[in-house]
C-alpha atoms as a PDB file:
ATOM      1  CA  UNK A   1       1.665 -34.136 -27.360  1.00  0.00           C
ATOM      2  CA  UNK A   2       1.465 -30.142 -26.461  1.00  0.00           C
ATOM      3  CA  UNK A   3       3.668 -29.115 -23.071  1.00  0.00           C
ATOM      4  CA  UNK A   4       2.496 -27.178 -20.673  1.00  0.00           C
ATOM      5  CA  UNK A   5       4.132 -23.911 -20.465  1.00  0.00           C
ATOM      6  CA  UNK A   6       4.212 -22.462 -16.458  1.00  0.00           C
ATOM      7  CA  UNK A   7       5.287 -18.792 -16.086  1.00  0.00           C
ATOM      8  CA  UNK A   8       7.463 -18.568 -13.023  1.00  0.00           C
ATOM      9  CA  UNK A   9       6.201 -14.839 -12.477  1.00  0.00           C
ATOM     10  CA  UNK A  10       2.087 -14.899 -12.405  1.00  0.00           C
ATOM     11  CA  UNK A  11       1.138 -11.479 -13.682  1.00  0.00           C
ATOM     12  CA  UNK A  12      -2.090 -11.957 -12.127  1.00  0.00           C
ATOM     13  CA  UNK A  13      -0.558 -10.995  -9.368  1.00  0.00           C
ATOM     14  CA  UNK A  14       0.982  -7.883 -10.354  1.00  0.00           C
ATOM     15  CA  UNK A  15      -0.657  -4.370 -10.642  1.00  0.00           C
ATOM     16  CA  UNK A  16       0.501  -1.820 -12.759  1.00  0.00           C
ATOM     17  CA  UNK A  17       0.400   1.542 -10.744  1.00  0.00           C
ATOM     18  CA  UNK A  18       1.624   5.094 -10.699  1.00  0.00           C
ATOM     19  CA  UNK A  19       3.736   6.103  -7.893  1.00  0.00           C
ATOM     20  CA  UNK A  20       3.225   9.705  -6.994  1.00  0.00           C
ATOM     21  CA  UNK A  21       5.376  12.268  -4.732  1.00  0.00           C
ATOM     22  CA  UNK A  22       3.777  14.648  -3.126  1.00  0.00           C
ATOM     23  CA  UNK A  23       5.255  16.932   0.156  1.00  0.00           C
ATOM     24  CA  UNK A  24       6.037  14.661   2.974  1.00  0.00           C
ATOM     25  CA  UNK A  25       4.452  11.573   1.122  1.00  0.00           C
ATOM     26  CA  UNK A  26       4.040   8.852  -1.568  1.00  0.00           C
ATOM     27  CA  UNK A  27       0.676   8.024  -3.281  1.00  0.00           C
ATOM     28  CA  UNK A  28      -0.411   5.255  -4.816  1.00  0.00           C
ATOM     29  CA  UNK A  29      -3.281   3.819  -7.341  1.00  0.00           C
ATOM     30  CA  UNK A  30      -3.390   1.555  -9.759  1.00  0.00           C
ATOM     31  CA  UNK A  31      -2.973   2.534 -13.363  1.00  0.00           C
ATOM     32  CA  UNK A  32      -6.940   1.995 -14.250  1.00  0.00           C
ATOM     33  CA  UNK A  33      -7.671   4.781 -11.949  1.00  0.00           C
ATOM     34  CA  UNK A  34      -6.225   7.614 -13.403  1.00  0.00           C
ATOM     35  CA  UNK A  35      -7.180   9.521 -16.727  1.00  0.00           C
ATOM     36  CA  UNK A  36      -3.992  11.264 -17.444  1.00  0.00           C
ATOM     37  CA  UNK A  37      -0.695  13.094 -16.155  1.00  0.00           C
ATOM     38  CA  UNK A  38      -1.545  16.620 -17.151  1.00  0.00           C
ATOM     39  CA  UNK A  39       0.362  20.030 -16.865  1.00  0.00           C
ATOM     40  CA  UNK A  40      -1.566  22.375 -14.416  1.00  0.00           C
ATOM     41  CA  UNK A  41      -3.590  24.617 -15.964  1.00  0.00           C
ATOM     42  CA  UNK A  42      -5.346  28.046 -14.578  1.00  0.00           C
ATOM     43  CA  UNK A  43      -6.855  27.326 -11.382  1.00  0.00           C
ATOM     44  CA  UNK A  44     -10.645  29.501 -10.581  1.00  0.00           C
ATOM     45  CA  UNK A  45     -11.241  29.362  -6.832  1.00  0.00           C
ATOM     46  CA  UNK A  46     -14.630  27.377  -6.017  1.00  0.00           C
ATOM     47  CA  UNK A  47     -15.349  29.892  -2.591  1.00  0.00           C
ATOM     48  CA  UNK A  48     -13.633  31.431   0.721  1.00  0.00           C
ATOM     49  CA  UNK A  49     -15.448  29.074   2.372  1.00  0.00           C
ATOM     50  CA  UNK A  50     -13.926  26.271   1.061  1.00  0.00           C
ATOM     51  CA  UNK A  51     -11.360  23.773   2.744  1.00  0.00           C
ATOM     52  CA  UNK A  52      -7.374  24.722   1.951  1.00  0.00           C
ATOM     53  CA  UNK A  53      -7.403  21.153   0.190  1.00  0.00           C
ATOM     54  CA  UNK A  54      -9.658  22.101  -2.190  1.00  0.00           C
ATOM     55  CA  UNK A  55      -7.498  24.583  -4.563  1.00  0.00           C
ATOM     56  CA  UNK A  56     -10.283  25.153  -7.019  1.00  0.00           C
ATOM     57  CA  UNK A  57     -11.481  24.147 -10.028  1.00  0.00           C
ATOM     58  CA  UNK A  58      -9.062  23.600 -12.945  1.00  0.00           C
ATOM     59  CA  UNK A  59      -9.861  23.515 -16.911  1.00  0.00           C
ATOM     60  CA  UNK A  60      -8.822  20.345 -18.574  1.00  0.00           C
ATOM     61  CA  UNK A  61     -10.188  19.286 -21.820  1.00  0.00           C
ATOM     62  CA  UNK A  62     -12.952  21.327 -21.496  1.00  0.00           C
ATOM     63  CA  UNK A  63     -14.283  20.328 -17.873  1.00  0.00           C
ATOM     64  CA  UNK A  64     -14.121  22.011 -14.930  1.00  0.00           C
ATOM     65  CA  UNK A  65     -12.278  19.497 -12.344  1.00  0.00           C
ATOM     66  CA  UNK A  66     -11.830  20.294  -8.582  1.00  0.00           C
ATOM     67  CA  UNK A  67      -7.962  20.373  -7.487  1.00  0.00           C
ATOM     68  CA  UNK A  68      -6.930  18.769  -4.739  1.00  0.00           C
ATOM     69  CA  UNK A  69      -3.799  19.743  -2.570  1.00  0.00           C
ATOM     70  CA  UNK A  70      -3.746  15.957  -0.984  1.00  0.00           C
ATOM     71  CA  UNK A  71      -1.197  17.352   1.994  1.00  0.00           C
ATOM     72  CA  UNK A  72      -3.588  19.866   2.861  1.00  0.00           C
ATOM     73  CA  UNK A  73      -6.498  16.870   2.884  1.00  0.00           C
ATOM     74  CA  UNK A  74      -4.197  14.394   5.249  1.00  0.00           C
ATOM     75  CA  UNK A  75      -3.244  17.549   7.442  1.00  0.00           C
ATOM     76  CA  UNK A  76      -5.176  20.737   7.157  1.00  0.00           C
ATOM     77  CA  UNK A  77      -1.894  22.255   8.804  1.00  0.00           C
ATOM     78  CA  UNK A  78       0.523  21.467   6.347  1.00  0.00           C
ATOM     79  CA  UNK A  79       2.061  24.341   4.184  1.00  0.00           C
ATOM     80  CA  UNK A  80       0.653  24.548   0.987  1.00  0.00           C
ATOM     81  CA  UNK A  81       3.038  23.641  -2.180  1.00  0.00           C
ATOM     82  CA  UNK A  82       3.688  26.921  -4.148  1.00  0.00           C
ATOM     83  CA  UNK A  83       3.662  25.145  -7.127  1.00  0.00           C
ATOM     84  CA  UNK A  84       2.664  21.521  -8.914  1.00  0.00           C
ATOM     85  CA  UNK A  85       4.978  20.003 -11.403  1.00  0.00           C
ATOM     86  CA  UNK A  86       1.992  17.942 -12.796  1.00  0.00           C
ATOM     87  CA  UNK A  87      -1.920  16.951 -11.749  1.00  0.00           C
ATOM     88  CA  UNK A  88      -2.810  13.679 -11.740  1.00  0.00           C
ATOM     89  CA  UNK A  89      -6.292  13.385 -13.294  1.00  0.00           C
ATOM     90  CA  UNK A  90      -8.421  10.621 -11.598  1.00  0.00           C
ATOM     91  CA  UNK A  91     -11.424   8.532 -12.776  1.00  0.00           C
ATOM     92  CA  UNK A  92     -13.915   8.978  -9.922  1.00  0.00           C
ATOM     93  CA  UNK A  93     -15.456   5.627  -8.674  1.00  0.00           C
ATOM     94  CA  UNK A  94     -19.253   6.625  -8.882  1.00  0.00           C
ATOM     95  CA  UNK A  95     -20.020   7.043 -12.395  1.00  0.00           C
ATOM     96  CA  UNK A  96     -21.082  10.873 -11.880  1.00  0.00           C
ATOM     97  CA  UNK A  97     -21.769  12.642 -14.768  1.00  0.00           C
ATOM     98  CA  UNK A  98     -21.106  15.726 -12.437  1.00  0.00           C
ATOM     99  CA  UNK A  99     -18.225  14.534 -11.162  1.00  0.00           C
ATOM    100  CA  UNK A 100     -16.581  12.173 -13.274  1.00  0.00           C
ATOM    101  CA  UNK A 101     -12.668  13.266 -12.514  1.00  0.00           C
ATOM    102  CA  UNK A 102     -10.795  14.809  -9.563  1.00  0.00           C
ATOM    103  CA  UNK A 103      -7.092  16.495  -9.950  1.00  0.00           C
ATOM    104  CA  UNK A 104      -4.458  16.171  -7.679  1.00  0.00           C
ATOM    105  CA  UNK A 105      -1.490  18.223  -7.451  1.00  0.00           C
ATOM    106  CA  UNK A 106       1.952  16.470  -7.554  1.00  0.00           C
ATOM    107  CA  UNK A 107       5.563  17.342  -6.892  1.00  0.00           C
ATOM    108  CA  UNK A 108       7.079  15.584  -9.279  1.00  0.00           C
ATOM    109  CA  UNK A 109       6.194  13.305 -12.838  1.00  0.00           C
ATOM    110  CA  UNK A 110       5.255  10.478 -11.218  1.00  0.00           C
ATOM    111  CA  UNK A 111       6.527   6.321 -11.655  1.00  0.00           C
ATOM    112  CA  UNK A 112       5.067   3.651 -13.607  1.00  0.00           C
ATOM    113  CA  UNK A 113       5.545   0.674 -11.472  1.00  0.00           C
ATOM    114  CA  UNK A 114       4.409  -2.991 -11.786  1.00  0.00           C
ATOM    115  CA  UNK A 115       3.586  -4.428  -7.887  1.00  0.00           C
ATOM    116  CA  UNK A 116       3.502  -7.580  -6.932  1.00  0.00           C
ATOM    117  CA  UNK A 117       0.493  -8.016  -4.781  1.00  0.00           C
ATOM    118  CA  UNK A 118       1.817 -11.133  -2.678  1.00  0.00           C
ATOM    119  CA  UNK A 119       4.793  -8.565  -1.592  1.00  0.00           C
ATOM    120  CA  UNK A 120       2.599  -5.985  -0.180  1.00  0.00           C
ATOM    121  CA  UNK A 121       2.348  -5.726   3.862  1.00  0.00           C
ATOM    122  CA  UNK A 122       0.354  -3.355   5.724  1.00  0.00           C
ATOM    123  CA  UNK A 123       1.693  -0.413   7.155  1.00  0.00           C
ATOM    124  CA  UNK A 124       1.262   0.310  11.344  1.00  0.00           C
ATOM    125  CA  UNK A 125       1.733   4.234  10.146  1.00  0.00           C
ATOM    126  CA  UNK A 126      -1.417   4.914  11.395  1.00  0.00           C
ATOM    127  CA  UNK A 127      -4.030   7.340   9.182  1.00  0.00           C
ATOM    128  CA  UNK A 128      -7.418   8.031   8.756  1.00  0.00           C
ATOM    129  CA  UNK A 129      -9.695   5.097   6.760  1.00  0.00           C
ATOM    130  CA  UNK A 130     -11.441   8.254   4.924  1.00  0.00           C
ATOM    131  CA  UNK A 131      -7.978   8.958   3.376  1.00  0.00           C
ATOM    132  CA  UNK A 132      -6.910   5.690   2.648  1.00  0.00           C
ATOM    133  CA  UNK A 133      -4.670   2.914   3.513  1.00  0.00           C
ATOM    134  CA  UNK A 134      -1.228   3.025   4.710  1.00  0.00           C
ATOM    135  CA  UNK A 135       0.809   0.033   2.863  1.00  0.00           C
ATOM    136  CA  UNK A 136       4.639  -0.956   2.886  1.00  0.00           C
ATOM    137  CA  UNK A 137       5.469  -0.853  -0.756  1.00  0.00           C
ATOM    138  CA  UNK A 138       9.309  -2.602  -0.357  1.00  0.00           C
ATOM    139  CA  UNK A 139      11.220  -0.066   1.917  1.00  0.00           C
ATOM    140  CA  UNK A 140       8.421   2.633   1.345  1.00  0.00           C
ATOM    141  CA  UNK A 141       5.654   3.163   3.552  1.00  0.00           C
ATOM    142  CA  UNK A 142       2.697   4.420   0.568  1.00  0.00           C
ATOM    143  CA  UNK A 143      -0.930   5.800   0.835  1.00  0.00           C
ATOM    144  CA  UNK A 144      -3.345   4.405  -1.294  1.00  0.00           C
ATOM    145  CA  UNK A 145      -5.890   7.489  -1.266  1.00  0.00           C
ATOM    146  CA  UNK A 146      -9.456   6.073  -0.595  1.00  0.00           C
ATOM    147  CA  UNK A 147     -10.344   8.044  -3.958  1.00  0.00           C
ATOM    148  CA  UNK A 148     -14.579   7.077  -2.969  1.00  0.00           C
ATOM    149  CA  UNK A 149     -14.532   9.083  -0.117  1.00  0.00           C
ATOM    150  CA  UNK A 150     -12.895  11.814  -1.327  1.00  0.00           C
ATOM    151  CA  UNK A 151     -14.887  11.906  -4.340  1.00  0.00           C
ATOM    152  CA  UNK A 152     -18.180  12.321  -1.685  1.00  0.00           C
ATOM    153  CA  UNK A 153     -16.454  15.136   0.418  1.00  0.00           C
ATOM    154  CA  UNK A 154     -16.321  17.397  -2.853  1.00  0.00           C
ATOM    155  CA  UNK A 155     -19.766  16.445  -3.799  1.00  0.00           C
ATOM    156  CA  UNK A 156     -20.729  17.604  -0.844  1.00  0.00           C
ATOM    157  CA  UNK A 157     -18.926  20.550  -1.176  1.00  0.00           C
ATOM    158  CA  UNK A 158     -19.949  21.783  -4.467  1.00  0.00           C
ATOM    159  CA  UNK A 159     -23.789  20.968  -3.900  1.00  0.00           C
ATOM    160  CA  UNK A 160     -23.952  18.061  -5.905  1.00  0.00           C
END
């Protein structure tokens, strides 16, 4: 006769994310959604007329990907980091062959974290939906970037 075996801890429930610091804020997405945690790399500027969040387009592995300064795109009055420690490299959501990844500039390396979805609460930090959600991660209140509609401001932006 075979025994059941029951895991105590159902890691169906848990998400393996990266937890990302960025001036005044924590970010974060789930592990699927980003392509790498690269070193910054020579940044060209897309145009003076685009938004401070934008930074530019940055070289990495041979594609030109659009840099986003994320404290710029939650408040267009925030100072601008001098510099990035690392750019996160995300997946985009769309499938775009144009667009296929989106770079955003980080303070520091960020954490690999497991979360257990039953222990996430929402937030009453109130932000825009087009940014994302606010969520209480623990102690932490955390953004989880709403990566679609960022992804359709910068096509938008760059014509495509």
């Amino acid at each position: 006769m075979q025994k059941k075996v029951e895991l105590t801890d159902n890691l169906h429930d848990r998400v393996r994310c990266l937890l990302m610091t960025i001036e005044g804020a924590m970010l974060l997405l789930p592990n699927a959604a980003i392509s790498e945690v690269a070193v910054i790399n020579t940044i060209k500027p897309v145009s003076e007329q685009a938004p401070a969040w934008l930074a530019g387009m940055m070289n990495w592995r041979g594609l030109f990907v659009p840099l986003v300064v994320w404290e710029q795109y939650l408040q267009p009055v925030s100072p601008k980091p001098d510099t990035f420690k690392r750019i996160a490299v995300l997946n985009t959501l769309t499938g775009s062959k144009k667009l296929p990844f989106i770079g955003i500039g980080l303070q520091t390396i960020p954490s690999l974290i497991s979360v257990d979805i039953n222990k996430v609460d929402v937030s009453n930090k109130a932000v825009d939906a087009e940014q994302g959600n606010m969520i209480k991660l623990e102690t932490n209140e955390v953004l989880v970037p709403n990566i679609y509609q960022l992804e359709k401001r910068i096509k938008t932006l760059l014509g495509i």
